[in-house]
C-alpha atoms as a PDB file:
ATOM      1  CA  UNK A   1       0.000   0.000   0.000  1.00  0.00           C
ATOM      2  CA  UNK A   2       1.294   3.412  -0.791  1.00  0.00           C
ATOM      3  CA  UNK A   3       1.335   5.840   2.692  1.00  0.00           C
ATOM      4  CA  UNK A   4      -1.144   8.147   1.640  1.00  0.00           C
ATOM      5  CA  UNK A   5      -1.991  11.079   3.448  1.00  0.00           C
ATOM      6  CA  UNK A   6       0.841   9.534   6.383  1.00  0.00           C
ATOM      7  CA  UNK A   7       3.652  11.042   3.875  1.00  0.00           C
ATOM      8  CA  UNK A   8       2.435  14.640   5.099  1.00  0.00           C
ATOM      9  CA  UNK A   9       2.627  14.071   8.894  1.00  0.00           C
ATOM     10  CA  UNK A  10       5.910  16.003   9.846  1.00  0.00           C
ATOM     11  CA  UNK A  11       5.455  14.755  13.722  1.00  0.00           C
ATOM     12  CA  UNK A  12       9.192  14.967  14.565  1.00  0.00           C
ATOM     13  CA  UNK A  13      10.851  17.019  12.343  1.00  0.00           C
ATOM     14  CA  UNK A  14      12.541  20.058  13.542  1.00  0.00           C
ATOM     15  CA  UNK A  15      11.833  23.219  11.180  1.00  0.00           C
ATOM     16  CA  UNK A  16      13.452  27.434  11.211  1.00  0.00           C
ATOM     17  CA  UNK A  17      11.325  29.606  10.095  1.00  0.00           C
ATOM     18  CA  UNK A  18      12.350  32.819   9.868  1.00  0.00           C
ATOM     19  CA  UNK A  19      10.076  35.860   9.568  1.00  0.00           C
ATOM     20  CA  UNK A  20       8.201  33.493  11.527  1.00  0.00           C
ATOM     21  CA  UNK A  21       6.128  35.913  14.630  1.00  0.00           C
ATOM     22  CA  UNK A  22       3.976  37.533  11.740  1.00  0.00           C
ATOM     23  CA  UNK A  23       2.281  37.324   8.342  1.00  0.00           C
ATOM     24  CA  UNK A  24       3.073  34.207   6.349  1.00  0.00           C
ATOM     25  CA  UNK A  25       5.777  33.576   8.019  1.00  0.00           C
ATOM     26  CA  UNK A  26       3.918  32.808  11.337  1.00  0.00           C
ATOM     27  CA  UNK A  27       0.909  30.820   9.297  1.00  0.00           C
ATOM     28  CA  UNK A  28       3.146  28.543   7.329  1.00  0.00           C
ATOM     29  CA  UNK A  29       4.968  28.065  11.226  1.00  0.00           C
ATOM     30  CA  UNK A  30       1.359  26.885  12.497  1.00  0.00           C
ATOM     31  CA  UNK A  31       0.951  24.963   9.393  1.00  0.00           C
ATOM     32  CA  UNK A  32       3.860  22.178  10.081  1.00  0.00           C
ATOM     33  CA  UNK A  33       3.143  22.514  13.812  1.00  0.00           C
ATOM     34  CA  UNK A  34       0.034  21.183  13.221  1.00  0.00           C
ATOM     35  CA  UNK A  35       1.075  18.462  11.266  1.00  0.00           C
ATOM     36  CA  UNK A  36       3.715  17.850  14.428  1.00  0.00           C
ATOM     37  CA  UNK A  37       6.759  19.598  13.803  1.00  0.00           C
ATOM     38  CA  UNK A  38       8.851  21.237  16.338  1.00  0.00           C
ATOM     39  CA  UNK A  39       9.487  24.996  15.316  1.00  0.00           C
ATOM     40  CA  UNK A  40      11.622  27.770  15.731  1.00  0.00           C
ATOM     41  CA  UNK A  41      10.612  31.094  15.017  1.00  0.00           C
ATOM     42  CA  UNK A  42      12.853  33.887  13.987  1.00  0.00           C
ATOM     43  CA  UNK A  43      12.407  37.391  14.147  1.00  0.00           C
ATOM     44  CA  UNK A  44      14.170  40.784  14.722  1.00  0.00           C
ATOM     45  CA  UNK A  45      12.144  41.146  17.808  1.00  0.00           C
ATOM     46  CA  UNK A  46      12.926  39.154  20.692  1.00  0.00           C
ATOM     47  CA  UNK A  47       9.564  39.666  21.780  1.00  0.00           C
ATOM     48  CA  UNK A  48       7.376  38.822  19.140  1.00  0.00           C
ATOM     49  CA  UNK A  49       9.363  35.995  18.107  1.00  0.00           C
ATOM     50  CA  UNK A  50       8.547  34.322  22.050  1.00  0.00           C
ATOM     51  CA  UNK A  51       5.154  35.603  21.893  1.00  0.00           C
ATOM     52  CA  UNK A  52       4.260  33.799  18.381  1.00  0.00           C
ATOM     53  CA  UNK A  53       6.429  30.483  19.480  1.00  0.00           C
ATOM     54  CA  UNK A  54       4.355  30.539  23.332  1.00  0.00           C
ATOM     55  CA  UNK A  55       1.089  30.366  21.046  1.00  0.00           C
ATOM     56  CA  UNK A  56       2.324  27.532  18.936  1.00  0.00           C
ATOM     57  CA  UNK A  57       2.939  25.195  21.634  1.00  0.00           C
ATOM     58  CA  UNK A  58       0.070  26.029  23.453  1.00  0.00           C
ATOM     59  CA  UNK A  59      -2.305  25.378  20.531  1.00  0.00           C
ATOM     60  CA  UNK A  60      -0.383  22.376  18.661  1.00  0.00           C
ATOM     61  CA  UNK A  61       1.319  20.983  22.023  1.00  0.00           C
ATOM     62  CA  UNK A  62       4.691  20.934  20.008  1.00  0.00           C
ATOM     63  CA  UNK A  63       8.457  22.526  20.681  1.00  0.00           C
ATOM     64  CA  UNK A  64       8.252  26.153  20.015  1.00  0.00           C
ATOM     65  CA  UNK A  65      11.259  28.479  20.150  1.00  0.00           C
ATOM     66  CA  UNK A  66      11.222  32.372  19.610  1.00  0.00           C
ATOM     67  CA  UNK A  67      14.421  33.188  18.868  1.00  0.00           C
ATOM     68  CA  UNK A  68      15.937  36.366  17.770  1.00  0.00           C
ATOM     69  CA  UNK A  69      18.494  37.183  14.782  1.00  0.00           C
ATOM     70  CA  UNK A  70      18.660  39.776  12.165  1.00  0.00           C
ATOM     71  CA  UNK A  71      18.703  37.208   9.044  1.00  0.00           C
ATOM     72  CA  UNK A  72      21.405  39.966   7.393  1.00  0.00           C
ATOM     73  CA  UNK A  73      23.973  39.286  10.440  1.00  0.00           C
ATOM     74  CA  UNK A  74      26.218  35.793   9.142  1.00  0.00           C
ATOM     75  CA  UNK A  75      27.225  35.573  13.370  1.00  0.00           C
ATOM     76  CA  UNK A  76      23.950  36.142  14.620  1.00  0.00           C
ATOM     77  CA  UNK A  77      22.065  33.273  11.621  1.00  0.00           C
ATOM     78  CA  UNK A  78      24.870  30.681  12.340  1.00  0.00           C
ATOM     79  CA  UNK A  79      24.236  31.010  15.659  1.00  0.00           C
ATOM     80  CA  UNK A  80      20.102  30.387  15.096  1.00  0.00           C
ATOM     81  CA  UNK A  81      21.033  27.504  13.198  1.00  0.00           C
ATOM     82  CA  UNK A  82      23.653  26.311  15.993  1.00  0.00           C
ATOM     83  CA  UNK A  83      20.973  27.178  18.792  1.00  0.00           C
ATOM     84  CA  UNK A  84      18.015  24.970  16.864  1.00  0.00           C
ATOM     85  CA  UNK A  85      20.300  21.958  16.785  1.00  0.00           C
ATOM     86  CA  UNK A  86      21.081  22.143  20.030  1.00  0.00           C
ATOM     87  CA  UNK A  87      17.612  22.842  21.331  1.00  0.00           C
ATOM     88  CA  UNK A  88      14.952  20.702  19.098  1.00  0.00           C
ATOM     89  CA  UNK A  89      17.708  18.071  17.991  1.00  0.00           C
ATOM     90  CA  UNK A  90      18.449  19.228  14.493  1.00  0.00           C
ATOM     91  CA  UNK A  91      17.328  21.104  11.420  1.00  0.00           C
ATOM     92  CA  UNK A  92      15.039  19.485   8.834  1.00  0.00           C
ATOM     93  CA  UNK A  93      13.145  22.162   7.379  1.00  0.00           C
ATOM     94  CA  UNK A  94      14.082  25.709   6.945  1.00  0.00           C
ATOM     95  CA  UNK A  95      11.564  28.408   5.823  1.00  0.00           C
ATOM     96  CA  UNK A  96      13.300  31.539   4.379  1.00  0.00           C
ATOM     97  CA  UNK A  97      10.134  33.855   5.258  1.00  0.00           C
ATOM     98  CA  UNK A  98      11.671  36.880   6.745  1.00  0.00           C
ATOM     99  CA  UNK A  99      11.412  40.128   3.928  1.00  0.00           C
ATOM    100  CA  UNK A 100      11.146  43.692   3.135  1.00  0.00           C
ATOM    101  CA  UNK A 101       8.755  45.795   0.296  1.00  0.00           C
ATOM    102  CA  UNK A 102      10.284  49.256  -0.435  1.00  0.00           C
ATOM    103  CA  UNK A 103       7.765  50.730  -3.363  1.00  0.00           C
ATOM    104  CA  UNK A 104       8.076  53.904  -5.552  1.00  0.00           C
ATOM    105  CA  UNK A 105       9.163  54.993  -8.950  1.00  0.00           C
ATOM    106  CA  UNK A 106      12.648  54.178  -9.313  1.00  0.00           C
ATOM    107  CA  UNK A 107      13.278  57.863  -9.766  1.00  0.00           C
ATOM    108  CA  UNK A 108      12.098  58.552  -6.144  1.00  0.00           C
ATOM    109  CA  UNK A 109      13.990  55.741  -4.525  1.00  0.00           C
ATOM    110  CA  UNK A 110      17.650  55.712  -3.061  1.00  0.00           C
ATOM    111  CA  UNK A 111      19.774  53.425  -4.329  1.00  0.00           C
ATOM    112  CA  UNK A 112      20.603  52.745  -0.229  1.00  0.00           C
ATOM    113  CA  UNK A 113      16.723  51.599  -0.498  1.00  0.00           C
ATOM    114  CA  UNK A 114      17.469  49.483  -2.912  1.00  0.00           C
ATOM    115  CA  UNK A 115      20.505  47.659  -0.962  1.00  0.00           C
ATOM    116  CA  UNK A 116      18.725  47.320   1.637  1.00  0.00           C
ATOM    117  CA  UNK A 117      15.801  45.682   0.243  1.00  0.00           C
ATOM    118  CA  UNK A 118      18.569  43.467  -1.547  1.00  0.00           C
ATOM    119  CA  UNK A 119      20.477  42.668   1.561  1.00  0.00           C
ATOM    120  CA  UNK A 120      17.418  41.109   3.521  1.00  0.00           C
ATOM    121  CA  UNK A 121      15.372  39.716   0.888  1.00  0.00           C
ATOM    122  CA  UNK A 122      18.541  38.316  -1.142  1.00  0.00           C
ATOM    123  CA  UNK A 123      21.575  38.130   1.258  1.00  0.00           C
ATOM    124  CA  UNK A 124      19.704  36.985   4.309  1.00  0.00           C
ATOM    125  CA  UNK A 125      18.158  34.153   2.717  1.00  0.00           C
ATOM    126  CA  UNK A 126      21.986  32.994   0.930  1.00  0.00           C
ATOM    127  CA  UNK A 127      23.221  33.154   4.563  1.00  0.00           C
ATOM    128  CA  UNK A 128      20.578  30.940   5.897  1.00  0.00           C
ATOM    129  CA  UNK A 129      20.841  28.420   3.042  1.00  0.00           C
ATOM    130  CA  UNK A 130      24.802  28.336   4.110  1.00  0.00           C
ATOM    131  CA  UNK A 131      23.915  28.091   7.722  1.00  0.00           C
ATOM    132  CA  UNK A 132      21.291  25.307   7.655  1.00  0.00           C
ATOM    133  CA  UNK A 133      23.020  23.049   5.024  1.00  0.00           C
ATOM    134  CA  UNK A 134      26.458  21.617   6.932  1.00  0.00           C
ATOM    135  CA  UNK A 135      23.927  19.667   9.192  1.00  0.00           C
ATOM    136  CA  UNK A 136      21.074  18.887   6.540  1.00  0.00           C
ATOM    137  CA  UNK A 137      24.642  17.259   4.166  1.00  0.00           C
ATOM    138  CA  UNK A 138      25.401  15.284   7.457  1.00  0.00           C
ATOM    139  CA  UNK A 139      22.317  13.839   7.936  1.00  0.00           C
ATOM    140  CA  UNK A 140      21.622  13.350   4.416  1.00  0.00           C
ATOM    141  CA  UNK A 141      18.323  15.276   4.389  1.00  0.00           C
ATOM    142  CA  UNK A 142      16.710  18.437   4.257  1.00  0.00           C
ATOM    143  CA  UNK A 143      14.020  20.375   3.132  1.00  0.00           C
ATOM    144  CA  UNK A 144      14.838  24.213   2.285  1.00  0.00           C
ATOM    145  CA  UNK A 145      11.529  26.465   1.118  1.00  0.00           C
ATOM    146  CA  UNK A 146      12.384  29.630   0.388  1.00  0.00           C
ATOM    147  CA  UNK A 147       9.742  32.439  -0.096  1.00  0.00           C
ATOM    148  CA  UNK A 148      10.033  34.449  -3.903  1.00  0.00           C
ATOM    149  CA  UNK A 149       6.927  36.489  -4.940  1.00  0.00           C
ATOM    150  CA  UNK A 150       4.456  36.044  -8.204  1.00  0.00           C
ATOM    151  CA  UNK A 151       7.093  39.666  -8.670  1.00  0.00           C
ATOM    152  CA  UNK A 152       9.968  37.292  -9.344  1.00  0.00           C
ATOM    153  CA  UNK A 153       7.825  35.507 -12.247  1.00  0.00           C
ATOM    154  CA  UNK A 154       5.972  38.390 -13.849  1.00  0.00           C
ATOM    155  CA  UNK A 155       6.879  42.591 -13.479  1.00  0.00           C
ATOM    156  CA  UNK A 156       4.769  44.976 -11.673  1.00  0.00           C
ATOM    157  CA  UNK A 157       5.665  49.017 -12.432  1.00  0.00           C
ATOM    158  CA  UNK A 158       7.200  51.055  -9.006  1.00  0.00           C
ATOM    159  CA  UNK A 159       8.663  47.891  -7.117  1.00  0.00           C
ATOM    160  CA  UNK A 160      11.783  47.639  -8.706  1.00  0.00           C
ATOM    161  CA  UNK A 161      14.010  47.065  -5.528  1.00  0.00           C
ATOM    162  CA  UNK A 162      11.234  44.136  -4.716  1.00  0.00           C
ATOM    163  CA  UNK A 163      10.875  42.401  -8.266  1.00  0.00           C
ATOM    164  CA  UNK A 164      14.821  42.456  -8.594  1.00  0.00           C
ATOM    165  CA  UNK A 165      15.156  40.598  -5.129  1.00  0.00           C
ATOM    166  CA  UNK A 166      12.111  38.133  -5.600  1.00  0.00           C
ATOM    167  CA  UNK A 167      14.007  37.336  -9.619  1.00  0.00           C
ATOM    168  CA  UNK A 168      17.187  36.716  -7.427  1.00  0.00           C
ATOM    169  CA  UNK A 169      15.342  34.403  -4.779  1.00  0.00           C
ATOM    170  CA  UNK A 170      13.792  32.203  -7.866  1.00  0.00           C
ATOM    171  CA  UNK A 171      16.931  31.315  -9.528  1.00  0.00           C
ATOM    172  CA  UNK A 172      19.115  31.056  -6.474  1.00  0.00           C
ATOM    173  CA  UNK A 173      16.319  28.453  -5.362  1.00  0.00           C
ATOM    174  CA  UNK A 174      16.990  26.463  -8.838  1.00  0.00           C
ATOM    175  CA  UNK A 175      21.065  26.782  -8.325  1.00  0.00           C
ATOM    176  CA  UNK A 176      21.043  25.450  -5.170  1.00  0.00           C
ATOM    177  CA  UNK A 177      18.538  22.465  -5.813  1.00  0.00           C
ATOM    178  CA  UNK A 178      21.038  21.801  -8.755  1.00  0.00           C
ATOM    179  CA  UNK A 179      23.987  22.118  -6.201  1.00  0.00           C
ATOM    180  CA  UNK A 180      22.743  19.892  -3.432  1.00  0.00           C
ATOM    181  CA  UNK A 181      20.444  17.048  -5.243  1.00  0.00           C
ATOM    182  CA  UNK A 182      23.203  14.329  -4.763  1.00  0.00           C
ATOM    183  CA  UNK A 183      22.585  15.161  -0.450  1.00  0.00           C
ATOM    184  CA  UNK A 184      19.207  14.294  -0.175  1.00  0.00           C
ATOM    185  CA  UNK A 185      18.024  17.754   0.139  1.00  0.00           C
ATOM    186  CA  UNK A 186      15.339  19.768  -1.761  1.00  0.00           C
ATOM    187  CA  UNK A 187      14.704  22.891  -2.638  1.00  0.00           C
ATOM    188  CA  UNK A 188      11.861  25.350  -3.570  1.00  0.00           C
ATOM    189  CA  UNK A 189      10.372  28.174  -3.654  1.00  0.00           C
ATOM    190  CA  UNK A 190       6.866  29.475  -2.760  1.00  0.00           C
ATOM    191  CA  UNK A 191       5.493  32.362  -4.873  1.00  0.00           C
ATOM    192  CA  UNK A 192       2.724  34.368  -3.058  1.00  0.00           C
ATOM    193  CA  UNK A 193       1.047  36.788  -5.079  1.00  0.00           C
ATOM    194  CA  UNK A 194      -1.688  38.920  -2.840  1.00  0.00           C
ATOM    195  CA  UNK A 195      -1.997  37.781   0.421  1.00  0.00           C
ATOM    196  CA  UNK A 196      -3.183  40.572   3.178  1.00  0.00           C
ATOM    197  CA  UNK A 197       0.091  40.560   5.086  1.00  0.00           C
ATOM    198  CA  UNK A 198       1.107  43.830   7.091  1.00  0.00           C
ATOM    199  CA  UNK A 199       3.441  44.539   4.489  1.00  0.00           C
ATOM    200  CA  UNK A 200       0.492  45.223   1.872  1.00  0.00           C
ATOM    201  CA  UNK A 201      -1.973  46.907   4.184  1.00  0.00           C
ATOM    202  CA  UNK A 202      -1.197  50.248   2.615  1.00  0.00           C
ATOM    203  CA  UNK A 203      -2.253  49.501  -0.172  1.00  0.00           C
ATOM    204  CA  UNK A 204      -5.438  47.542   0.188  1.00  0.00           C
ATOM    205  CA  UNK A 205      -8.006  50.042  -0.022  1.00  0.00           C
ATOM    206  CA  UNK A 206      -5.848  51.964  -2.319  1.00  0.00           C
ATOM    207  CA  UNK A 207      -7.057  52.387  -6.100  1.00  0.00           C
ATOM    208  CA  UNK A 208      -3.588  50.537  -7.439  1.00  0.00           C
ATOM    209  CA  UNK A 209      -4.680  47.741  -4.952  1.00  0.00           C
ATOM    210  CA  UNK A 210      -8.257  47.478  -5.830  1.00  0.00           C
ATOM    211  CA  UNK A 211      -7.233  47.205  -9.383  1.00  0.00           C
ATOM    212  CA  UNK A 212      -3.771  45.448 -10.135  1.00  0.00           C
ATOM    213  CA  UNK A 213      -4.540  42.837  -7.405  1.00  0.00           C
ATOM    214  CA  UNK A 214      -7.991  42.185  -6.418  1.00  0.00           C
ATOM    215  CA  UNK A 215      -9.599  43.503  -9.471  1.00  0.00           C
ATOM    216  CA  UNK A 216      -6.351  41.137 -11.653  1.00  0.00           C
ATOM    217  CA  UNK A 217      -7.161  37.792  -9.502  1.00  0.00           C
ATOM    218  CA  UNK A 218      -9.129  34.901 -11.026  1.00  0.00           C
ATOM    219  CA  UNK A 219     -10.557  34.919  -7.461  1.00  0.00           C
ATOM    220  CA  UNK A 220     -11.279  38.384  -7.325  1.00  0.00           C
ATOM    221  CA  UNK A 221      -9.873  38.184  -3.484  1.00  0.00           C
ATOM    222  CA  UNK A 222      -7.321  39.194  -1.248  1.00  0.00           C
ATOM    223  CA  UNK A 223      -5.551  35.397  -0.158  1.00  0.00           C
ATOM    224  CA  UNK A 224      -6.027  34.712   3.499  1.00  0.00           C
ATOM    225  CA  UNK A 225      -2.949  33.636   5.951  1.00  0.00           C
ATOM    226  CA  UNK A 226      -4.404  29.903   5.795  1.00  0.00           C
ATOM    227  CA  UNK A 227      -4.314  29.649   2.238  1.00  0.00           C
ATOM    228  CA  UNK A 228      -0.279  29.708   2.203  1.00  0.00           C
ATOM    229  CA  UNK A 229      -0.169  26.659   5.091  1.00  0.00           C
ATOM    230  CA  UNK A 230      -1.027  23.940   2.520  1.00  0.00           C
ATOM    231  CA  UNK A 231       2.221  24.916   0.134  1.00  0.00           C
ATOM    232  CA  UNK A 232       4.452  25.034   3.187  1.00  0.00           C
ATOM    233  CA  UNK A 233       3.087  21.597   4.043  1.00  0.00           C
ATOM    234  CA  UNK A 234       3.597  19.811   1.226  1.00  0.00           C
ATOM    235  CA  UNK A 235       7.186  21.029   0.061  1.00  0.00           C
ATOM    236  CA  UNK A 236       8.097  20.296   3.971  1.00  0.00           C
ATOM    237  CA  UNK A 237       6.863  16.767   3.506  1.00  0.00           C
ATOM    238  CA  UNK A 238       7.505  13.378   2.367  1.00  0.00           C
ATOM    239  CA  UNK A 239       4.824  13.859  -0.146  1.00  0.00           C
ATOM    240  CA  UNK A 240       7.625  16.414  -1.603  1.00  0.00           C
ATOM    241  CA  UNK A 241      10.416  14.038  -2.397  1.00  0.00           C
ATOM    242  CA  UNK A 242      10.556  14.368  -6.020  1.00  0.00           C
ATOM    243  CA  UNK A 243       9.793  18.037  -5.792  1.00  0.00           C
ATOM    244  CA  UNK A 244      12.905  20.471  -6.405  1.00  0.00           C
ATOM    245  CA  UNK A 245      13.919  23.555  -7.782  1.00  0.00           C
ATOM    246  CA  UNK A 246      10.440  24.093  -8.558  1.00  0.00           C
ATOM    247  CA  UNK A 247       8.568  27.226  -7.694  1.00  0.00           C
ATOM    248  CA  UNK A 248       4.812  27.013  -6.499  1.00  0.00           C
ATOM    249  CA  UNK A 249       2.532  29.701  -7.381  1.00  0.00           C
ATOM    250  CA  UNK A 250      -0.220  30.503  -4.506  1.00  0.00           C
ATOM    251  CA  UNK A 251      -1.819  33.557  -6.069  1.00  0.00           C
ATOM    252  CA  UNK A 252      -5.333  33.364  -6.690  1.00  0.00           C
ATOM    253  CA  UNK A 253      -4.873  33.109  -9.954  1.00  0.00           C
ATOM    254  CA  UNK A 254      -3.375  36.504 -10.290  1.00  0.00           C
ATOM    255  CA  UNK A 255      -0.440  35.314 -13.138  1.00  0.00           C
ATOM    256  CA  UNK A 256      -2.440  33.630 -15.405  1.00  0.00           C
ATOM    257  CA  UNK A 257      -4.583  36.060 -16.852  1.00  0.00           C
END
């Protein structure tokens, strides 16, 4: 008999999520908690990041960790990596969730905008890819999801510093699949087109929002936080095994019209 719906349950497995005390990042956490992973979340503030984790365990009666790292900081992400394996027992999963959105007309940005959108979007997800993958080698194993954008597929006018990093995110995610298939390790990308996240609360009820992304989506709807747990899931999984360098599109429909 083949397993079935068993090749989803991640009841053991140890995942990093980082971005992980808000937004998608925190959803897709709940998501493999409640199939029975052990998580830590990552974020910038100490705070949230224990607040968010303290919730986890209480609802899903797993290992929760808030830990706190600036993804941009090589010291500070080898030592979240170092800190999970000594903590939950090892690294199997690692979400790259944590991300900035700088918009304008290139004309009105700074080019120290742009870096900086660059250095946490591009850089900090490179340095956790680096940090998780000495273990995941050793063990022969590993499941790395990193989060692109429907803006590293398709252009969108004023996001320049964003489309650039989310481009970078989508091929880096196919080099490093290449680089590590022979290790037992996959991975993949998740492309999110318009989920209500804080970072696209501005422009929700805004008349660029109401027409480039509700008014573009073959749902004709905002995505909900829930909607992103199912993609997090599955490339997390067994069910995944044969899935790499691939990039999965959650958007509503938004880039096929």
């Amino acid at each position: 008999m083949l397993p079935g719906i068993k090749q989803f349950d991640l009841t053991g497995r140890n995942a990093i999520i980082t971005g992980g005390s808000k937004g998608l990042g925190e959803a897709m956490a709940a998501g493999l908690a409640s199939a029975g992973a052990n998580v830590m979340l990552v974020s910038r503030t100490d705070a949230e990041a224990k607040a968010a984790a303290e919730a986890i365990e209480v609802e899903y009666k797993v290992k929760a960790i808030g830990h706190c790292a600036d993804v941009t900081s090589e010291e500070q992400v080898n030592a979240m990596a170092a800190r999970c394996i000594s903590e939950l027992g090892g690294i199997d999963i690692l979400i790259t969730s944590a991300g900035i959105n700088i918009r304008g007309a290139i004309a009105d940005l700074t080019f120290e905008q742009f870096k900086q959108v660059q250095d946490i979007n591009v850089n900090g997800i490179w340095l956790c890819c680096k940090a998780v993958l000495p273990h995941m080698k050793e063990k022969k194993s590993g499941r790395i999801i990193n989060l692109a954008s429907t803006l590293g597929i398709v252009g969108l006018a004023n996001r320049t510093p964003y489309t650039a990093s989310k481009g970078a995110v989508v091929n880096m995610t196919r080099g490093l699949a290449l680089e590590v298939a022979d290790c037992g390790i996959t991975v993949n990308a998740i492309c999110p087109g318009p989920f209500l996240t804080a970072m696209n609360v501005p422009i929700a009820d805004t008349e660029e929002g109401k027409k480039f992304i509700v008014g573009a989506t073959a749902l004709k709807r905002w995505g909900e936080l829930r909607e992103i747990q199912g993609a997090a899931m599955y490339l997390a999984s067994d069910a995944a095994s044969y899935t790499t360098g691939s990039m999965l599109v959650v958007d509503g429909g938004w880039t096929c019209q």
